[in-house]
PDB file of N, CA and C in Angstrom:
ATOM      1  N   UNK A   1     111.001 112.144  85.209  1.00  0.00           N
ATOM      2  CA  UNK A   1     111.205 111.582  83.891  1.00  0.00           C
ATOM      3  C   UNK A   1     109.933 110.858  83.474  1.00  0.00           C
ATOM      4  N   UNK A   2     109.594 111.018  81.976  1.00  0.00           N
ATOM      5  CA  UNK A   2     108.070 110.923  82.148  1.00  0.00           C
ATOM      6  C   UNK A   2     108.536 109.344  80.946  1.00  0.00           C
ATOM      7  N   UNK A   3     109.059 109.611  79.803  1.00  0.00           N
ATOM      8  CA  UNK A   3     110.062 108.420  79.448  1.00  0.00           C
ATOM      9  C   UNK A   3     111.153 109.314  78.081  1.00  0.00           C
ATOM     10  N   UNK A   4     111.691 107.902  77.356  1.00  0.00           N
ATOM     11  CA  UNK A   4     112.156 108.678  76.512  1.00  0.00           C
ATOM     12  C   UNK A   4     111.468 108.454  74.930  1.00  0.00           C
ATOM     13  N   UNK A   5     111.455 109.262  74.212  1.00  0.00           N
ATOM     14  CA  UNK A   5     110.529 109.132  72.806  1.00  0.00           C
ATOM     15  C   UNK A   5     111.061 107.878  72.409  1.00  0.00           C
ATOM     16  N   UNK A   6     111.745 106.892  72.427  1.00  0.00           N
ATOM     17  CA  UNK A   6     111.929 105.913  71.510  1.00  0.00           C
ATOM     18  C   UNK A   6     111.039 104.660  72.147  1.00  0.00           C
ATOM     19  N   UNK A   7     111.472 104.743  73.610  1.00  0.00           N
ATOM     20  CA  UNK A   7     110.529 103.685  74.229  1.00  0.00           C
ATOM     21  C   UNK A   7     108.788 104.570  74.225  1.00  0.00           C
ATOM     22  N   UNK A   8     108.597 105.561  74.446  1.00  0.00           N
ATOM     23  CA  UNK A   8     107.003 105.709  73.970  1.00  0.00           C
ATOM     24  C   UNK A   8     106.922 105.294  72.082  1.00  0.00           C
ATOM     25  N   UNK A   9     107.640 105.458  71.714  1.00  0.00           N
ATOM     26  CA  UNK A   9     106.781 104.822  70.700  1.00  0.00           C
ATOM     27  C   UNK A   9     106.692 103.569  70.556  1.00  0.00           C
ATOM     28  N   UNK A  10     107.564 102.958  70.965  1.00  0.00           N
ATOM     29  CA  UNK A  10     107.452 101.143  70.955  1.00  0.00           C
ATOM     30  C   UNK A  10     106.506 101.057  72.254  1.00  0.00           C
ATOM     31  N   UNK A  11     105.836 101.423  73.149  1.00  0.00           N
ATOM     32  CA  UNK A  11     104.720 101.084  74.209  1.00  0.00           C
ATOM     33  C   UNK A  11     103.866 101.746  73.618  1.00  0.00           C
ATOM     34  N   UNK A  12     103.630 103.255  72.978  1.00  0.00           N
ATOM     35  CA  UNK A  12     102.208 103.407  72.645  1.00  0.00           C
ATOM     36  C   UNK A  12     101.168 102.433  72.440  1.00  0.00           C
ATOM     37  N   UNK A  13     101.653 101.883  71.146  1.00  0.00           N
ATOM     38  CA  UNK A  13     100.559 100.572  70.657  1.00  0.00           C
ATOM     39  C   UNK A  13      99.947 100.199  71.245  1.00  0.00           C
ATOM     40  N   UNK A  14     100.744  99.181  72.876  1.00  0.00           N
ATOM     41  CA  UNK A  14      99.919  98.535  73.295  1.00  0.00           C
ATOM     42  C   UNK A  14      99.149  99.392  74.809  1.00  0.00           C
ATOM     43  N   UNK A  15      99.977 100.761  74.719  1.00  0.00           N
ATOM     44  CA  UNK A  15      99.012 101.408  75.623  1.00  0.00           C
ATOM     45  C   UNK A  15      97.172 101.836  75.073  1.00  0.00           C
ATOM     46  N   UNK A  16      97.614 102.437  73.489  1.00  0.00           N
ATOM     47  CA  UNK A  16      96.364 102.393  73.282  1.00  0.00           C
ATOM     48  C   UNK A  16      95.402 101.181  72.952  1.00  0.00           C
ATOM     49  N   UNK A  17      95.685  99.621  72.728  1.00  0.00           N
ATOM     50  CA  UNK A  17      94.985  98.626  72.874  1.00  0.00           C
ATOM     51  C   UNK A  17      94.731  98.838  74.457  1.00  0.00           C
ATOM     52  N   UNK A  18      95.469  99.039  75.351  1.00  0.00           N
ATOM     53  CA  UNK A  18      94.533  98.939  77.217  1.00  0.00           C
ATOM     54  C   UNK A  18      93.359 100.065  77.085  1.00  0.00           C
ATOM     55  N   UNK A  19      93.851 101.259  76.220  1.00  0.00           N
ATOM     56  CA  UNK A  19      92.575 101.976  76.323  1.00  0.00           C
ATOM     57  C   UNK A  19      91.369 101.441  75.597  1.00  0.00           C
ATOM     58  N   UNK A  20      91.719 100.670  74.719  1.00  0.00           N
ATOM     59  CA  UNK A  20      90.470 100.225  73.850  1.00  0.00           C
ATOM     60  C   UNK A  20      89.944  99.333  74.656  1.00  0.00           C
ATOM     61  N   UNK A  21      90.752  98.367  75.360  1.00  0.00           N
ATOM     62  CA  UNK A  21      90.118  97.267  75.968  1.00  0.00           C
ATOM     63  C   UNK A  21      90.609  97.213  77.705  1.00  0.00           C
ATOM     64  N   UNK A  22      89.453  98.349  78.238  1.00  0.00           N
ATOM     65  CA  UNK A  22      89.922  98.341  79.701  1.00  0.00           C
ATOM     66  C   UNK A  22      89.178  97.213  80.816  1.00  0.00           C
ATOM     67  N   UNK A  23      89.279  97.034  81.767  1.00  0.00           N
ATOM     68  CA  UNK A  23      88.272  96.585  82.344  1.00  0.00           C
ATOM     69  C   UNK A  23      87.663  97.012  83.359  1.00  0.00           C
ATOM     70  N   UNK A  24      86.235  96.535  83.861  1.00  0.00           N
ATOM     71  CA  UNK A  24      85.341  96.460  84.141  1.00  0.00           C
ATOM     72  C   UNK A  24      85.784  97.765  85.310  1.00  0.00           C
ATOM     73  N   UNK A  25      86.945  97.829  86.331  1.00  0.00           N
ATOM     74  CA  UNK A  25      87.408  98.260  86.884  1.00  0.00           C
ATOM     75  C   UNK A  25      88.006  99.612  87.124  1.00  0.00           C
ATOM     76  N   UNK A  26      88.887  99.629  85.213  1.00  0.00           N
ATOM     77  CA  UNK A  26      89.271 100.776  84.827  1.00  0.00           C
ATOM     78  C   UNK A  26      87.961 101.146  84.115  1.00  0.00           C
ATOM     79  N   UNK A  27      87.196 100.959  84.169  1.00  0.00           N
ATOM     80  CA  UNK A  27      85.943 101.505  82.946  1.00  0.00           C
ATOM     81  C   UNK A  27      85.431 102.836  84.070  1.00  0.00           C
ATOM     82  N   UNK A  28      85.098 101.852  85.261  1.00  0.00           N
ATOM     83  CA  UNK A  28      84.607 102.983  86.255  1.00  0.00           C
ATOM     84  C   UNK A  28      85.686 103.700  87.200  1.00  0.00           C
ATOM     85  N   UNK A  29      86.986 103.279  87.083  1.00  0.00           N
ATOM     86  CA  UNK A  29      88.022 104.272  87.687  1.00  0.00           C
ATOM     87  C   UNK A  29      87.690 106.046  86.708  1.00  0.00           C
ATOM     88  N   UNK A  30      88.225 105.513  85.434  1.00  0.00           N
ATOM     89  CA  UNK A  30      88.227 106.143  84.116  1.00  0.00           C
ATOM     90  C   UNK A  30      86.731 107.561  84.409  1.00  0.00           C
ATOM     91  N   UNK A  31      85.338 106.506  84.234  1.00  0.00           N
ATOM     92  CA  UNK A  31      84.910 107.596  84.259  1.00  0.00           C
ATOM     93  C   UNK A  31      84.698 109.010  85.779  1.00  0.00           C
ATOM     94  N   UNK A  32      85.337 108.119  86.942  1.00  0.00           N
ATOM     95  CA  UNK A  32      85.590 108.920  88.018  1.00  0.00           C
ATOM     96  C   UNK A  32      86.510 109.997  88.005  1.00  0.00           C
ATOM     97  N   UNK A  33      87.516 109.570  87.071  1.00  0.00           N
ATOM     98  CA  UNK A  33      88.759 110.501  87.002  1.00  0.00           C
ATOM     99  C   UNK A  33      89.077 111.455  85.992  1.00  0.00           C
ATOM    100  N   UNK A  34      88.422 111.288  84.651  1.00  0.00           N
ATOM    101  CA  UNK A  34      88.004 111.860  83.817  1.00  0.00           C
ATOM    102  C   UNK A  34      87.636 113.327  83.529  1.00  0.00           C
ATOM    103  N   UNK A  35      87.789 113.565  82.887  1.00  0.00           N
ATOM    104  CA  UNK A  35      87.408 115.496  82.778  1.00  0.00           C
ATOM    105  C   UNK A  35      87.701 116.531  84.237  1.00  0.00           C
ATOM    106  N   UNK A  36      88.849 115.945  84.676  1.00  0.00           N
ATOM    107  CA  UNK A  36      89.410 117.113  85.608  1.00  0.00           C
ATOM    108  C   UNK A  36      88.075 116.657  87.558  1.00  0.00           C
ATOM    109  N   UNK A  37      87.655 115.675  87.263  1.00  0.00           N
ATOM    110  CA  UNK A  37      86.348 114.754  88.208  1.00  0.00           C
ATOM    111  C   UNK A  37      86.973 116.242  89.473  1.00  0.00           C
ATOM    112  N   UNK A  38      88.086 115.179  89.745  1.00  0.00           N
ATOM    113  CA  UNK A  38      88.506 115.506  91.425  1.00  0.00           C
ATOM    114  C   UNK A  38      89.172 116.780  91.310  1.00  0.00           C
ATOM    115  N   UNK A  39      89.470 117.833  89.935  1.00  0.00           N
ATOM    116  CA  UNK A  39      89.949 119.131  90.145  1.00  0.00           C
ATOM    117  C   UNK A  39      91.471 118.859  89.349  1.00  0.00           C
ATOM    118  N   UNK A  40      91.749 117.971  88.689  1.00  0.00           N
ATOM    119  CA  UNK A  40      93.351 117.821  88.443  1.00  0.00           C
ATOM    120  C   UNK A  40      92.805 116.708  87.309  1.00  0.00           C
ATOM    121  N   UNK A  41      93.612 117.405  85.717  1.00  0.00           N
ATOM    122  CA  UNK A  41      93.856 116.342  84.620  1.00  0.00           C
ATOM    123  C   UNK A  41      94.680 114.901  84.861  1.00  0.00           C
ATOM    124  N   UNK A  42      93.603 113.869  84.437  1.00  0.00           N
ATOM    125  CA  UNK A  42      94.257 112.342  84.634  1.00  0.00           C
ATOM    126  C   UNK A  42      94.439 111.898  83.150  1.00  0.00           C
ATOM    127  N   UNK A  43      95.144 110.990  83.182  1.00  0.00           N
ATOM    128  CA  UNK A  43      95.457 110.544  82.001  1.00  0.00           C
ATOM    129  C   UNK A  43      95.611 108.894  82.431  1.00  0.00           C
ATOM    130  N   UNK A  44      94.854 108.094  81.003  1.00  0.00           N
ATOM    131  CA  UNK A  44      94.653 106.569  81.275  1.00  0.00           C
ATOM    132  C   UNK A  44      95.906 106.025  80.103  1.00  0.00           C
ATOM    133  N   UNK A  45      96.216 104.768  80.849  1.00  0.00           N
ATOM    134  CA  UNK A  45      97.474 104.091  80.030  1.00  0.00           C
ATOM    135  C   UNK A  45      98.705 104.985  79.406  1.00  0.00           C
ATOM    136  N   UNK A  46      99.352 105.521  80.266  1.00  0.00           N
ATOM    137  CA  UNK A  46     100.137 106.341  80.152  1.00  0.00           C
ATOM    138  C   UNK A  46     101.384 105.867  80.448  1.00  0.00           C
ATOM    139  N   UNK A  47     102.252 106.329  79.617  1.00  0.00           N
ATOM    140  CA  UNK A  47     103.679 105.735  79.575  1.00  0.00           C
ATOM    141  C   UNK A  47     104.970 106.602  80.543  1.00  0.00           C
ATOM    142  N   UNK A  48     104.924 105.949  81.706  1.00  0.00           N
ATOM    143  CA  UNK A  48     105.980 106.905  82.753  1.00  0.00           C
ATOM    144  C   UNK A  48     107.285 105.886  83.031  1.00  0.00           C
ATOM    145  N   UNK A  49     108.398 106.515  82.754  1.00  0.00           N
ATOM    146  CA  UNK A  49     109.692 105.642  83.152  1.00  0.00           C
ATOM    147  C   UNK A  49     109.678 104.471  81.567  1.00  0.00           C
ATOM    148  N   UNK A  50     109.688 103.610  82.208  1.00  0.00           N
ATOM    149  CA  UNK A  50     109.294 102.321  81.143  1.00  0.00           C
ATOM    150  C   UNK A  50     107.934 101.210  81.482  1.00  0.00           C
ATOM    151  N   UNK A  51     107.083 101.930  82.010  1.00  0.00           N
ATOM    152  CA  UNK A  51     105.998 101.419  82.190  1.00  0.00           C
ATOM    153  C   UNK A  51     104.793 101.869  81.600  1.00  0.00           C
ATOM    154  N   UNK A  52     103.812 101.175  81.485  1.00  0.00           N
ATOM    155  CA  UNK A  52     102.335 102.052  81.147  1.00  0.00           C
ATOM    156  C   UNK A  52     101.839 101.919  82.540  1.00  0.00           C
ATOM    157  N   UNK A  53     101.010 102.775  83.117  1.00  0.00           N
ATOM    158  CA  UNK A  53     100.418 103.156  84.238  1.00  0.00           C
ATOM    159  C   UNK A  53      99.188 103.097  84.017  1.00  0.00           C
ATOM    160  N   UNK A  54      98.098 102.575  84.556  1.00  0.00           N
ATOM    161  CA  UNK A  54      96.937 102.590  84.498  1.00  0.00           C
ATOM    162  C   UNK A  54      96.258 103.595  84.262  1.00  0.00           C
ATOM    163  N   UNK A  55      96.520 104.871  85.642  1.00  0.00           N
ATOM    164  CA  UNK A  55      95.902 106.475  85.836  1.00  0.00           C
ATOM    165  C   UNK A  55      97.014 107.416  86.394  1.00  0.00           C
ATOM    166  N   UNK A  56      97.657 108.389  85.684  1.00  0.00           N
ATOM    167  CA  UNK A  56      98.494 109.235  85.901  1.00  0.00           C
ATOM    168  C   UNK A  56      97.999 110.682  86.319  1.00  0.00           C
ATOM    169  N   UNK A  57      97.894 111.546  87.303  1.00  0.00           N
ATOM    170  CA  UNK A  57      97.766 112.725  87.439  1.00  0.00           C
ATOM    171  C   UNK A  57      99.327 113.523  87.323  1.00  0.00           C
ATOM    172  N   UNK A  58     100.040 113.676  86.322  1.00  0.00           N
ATOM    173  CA  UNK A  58     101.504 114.401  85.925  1.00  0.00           C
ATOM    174  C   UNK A  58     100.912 115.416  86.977  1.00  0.00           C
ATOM    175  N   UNK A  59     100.806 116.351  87.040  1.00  0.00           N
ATOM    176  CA  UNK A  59     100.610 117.628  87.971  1.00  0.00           C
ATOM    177  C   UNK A  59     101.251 117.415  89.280  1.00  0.00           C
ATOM    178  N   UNK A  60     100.338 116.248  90.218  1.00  0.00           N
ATOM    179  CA  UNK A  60     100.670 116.005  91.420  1.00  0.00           C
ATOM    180  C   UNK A  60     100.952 115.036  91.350  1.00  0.00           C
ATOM    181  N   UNK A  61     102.058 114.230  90.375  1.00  0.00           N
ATOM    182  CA  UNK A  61     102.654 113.170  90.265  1.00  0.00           C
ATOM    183  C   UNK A  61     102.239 111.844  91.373  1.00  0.00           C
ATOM    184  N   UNK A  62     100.696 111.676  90.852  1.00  0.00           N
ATOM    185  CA  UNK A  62     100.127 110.832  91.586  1.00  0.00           C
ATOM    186  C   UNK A  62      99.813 109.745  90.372  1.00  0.00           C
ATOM    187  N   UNK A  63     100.068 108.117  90.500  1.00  0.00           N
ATOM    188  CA  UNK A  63      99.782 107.271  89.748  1.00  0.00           C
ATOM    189  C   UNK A  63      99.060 106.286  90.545  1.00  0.00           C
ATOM    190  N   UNK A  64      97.661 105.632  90.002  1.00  0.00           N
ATOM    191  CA  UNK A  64      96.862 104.773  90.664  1.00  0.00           C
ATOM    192  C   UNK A  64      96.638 104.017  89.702  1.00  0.00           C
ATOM    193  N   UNK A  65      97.461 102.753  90.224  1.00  0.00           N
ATOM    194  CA  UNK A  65      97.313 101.239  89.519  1.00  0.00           C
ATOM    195  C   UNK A  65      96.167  99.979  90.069  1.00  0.00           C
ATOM    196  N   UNK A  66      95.554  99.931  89.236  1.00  0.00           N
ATOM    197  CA  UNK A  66      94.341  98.798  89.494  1.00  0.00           C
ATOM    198  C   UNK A  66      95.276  97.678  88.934  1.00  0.00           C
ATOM    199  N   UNK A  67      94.861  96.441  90.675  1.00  0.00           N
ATOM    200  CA  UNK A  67      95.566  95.180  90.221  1.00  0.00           C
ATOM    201  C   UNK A  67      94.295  93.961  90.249  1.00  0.00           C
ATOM    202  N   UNK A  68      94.696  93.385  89.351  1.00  0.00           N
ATOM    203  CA  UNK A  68      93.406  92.791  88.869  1.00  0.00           C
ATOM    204  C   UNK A  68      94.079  91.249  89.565  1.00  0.00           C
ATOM    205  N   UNK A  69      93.660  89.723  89.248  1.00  0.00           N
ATOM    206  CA  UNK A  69      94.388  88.478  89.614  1.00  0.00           C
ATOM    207  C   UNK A  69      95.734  88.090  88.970  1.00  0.00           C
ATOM    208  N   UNK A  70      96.078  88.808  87.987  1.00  0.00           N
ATOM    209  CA  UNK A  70      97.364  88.566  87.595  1.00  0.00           C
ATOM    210  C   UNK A  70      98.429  89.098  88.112  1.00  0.00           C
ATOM    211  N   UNK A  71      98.360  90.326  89.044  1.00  0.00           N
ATOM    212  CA  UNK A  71      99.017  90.809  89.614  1.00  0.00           C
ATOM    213  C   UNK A  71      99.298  90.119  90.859  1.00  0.00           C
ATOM    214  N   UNK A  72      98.775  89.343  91.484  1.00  0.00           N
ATOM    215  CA  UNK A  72      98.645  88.782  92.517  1.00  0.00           C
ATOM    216  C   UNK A  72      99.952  87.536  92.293  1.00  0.00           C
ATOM    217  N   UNK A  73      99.818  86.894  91.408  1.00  0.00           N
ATOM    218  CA  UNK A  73     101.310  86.403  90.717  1.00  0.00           C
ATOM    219  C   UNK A  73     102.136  87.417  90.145  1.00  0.00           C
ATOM    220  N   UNK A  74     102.615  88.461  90.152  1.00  0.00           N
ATOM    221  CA  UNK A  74     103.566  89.340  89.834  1.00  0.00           C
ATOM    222  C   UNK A  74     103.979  90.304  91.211  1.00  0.00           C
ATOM    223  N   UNK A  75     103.876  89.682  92.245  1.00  0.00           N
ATOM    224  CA  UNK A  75     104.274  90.992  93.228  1.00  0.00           C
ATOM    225  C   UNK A  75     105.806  91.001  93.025  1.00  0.00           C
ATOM    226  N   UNK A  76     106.777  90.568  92.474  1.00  0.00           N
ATOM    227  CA  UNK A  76     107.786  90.700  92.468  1.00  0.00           C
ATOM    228  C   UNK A  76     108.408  91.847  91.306  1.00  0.00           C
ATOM    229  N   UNK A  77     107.388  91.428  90.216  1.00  0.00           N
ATOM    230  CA  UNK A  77     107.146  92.806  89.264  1.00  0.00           C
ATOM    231  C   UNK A  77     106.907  93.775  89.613  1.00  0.00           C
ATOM    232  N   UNK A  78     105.727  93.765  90.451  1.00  0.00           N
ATOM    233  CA  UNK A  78     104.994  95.255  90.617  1.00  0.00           C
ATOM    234  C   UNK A  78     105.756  96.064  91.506  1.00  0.00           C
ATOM    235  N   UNK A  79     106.366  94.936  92.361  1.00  0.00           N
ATOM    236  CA  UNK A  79     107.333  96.046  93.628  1.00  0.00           C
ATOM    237  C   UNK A  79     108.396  96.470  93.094  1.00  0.00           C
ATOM    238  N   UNK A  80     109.376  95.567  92.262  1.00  0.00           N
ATOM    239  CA  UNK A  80     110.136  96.642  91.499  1.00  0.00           C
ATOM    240  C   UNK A  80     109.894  97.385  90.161  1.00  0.00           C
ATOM    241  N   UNK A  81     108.441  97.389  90.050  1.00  0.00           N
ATOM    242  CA  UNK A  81     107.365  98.674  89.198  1.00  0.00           C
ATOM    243  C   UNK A  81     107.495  99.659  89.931  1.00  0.00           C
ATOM    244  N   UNK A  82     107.193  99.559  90.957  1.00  0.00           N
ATOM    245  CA  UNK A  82     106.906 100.757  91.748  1.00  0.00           C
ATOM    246  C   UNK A  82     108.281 101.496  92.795  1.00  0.00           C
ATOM    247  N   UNK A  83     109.101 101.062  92.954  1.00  0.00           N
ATOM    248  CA  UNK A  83     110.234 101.105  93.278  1.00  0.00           C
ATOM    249  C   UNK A  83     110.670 102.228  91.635  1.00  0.00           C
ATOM    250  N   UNK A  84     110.726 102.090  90.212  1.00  0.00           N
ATOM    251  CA  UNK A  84     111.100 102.424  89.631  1.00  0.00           C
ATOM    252  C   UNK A  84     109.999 103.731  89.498  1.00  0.00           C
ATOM    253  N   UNK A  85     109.404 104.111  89.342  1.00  0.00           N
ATOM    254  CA  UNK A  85     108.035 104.912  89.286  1.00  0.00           C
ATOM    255  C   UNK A  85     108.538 105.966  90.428  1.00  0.00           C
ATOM    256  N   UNK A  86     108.609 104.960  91.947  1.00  0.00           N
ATOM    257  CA  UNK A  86     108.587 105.762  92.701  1.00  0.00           C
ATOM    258  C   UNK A  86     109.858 106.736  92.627  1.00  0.00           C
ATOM    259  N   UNK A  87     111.217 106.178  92.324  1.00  0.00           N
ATOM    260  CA  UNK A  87     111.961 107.028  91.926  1.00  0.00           C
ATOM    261  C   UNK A  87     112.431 107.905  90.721  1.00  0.00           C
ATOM    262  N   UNK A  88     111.016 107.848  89.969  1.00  0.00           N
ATOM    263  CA  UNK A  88     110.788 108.593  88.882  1.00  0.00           C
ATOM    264  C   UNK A  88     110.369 109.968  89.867  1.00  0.00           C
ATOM    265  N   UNK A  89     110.098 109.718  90.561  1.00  0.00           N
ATOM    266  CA  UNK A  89     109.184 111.188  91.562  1.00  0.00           C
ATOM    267  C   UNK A  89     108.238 110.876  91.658  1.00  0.00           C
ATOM    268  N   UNK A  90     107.240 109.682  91.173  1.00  0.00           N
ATOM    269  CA  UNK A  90     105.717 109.522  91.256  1.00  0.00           C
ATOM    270  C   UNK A  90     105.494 108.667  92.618  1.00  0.00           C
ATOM    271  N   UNK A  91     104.548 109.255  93.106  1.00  0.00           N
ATOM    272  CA  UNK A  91     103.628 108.426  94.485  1.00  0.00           C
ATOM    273  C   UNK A  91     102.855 107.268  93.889  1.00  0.00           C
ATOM    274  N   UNK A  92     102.501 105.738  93.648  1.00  0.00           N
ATOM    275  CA  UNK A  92     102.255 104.948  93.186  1.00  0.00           C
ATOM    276  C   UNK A  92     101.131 104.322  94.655  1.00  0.00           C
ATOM    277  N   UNK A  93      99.421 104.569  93.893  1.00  0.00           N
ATOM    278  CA  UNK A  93      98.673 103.892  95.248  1.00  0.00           C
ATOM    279  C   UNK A  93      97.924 102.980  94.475  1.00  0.00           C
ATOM    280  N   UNK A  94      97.970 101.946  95.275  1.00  0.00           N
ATOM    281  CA  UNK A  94      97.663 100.751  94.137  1.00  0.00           C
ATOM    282  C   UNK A  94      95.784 100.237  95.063  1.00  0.00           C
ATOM    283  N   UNK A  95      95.012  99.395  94.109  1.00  0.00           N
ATOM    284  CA  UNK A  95      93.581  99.214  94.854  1.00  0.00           C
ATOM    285  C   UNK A  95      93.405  98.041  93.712  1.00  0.00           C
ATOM    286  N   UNK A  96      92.902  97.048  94.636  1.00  0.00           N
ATOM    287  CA  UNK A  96      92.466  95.998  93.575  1.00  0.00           C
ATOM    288  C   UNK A  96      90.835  96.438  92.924  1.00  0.00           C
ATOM    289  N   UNK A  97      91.041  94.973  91.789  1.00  0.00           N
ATOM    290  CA  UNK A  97      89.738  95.542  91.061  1.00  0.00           C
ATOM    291  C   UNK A  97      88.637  95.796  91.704  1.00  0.00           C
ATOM    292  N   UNK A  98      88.486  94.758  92.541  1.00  0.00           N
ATOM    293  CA  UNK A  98      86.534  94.519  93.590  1.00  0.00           C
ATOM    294  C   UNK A  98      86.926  95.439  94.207  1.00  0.00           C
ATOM    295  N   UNK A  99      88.036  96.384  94.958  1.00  0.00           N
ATOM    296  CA  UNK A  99      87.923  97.335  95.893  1.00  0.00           C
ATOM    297  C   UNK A  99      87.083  98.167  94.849  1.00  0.00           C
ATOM    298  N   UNK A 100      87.877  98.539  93.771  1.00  0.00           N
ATOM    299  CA  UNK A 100      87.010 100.079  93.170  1.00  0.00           C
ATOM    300  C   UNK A 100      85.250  99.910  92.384  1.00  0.00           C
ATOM    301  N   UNK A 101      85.497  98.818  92.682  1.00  0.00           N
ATOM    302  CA  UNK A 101      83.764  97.991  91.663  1.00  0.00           C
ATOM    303  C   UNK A 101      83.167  98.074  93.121  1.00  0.00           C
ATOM    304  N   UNK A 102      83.340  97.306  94.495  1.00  0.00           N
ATOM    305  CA  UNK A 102      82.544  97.549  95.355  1.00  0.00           C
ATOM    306  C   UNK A 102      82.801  98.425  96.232  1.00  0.00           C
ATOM    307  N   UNK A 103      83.854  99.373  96.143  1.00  0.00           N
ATOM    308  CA  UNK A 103      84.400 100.322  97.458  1.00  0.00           C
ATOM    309  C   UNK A 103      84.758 101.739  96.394  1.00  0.00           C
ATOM    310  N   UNK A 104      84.132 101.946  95.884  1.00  0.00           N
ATOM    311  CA  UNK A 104      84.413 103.438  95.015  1.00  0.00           C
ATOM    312  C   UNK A 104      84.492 104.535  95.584  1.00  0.00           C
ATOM    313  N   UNK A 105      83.593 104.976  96.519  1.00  0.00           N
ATOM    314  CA  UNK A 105      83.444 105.869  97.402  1.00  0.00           C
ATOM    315  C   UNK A 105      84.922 106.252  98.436  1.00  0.00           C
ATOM    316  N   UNK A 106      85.076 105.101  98.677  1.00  0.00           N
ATOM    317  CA  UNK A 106      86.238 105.149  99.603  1.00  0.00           C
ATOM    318  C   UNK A 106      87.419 105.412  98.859  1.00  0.00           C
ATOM    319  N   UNK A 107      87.426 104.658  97.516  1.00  0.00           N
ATOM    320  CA  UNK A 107      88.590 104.569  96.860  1.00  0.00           C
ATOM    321  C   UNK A 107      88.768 105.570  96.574  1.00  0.00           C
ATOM    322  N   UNK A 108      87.952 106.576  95.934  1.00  0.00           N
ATOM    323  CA  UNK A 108      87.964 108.246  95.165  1.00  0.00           C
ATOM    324  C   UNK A 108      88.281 108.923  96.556  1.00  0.00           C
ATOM    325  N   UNK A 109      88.048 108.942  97.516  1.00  0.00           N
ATOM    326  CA  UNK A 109      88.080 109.684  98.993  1.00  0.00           C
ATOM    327  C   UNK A 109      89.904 109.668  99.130  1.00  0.00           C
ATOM    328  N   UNK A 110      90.466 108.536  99.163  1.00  0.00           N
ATOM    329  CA  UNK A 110      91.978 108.269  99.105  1.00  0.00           C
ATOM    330  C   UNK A 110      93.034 109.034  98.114  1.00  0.00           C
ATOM    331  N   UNK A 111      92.377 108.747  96.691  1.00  0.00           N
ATOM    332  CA  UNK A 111      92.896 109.443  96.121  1.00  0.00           C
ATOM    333  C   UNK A 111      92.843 111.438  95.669  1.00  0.00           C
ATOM    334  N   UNK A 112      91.586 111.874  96.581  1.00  0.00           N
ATOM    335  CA  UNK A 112      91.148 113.059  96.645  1.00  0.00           C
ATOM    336  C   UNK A 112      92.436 113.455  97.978  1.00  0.00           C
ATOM    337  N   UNK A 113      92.756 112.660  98.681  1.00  0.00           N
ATOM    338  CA  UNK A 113      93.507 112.884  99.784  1.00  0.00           C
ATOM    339  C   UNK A 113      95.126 113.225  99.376  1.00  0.00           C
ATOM    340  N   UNK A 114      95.292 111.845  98.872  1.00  0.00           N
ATOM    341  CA  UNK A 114      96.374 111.997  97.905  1.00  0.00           C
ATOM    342  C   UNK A 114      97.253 113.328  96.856  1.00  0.00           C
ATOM    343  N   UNK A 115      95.945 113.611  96.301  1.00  0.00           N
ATOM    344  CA  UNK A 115      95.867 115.056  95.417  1.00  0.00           C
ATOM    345  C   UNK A 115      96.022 116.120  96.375  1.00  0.00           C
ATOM    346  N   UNK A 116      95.898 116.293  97.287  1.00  0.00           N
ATOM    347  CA  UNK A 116      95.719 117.362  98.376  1.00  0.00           C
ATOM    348  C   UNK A 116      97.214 118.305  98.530  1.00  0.00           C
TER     349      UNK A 116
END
């Protein structure tokens, strides 16, 4: 279930404000994943279940959420985020921001694994 048209249109909006204003994090996830990078279409701020998702690969129902310091006060959110996601059918691999700003290499390696 990817969602239903009434809740994408009440989340679009503010999915496309995350695309306008990503960060530093998603800027360089984005251009890693971008134009088919790793072999498989991604899609940024994407609306699955009742969530927006950071990076969605629909194909191999792979979703990779960058958690920035606010998340760090929301683990009670995010686990039943991902709890809901996950029983959407999606695999949910989560990497904080400094991992993918200073660990990119590794991070793209995981999710190339992932896709597999």
């Amino acid at each position: 279930m990817l969602t239903n048209k009434k809740l994408w249109k009440n989340l679009k909006p503010k999915a496309q404000e995350n695309r306008s204003n990503p960060t530093s994090a998603e800027r360089i996830m984005w251009s890693e994943l971008r134009n088919k990078k790793l072999g498989y279409r991604s899609r940024r701020q994407h609306v699955i279940a009742e969530y927006i998702v950071d990076f969605v690969c629909i194909e191999k129902k792979i979703i990779v959420e960058l958690d920035g310091e606010i998340h760090l006060r929301k683990i009670e959110y995010d686990t039943e985020r991902t709890r809901v996601l996950n029983g959407s059918g999606f695999r949910v691999i989560r990497f904080k921001n400094e991992h993918v700003i200073n660990e990119l290499k590794t991070v793209i390696e995981v999710i190339k694994d992932k896709l597999k």
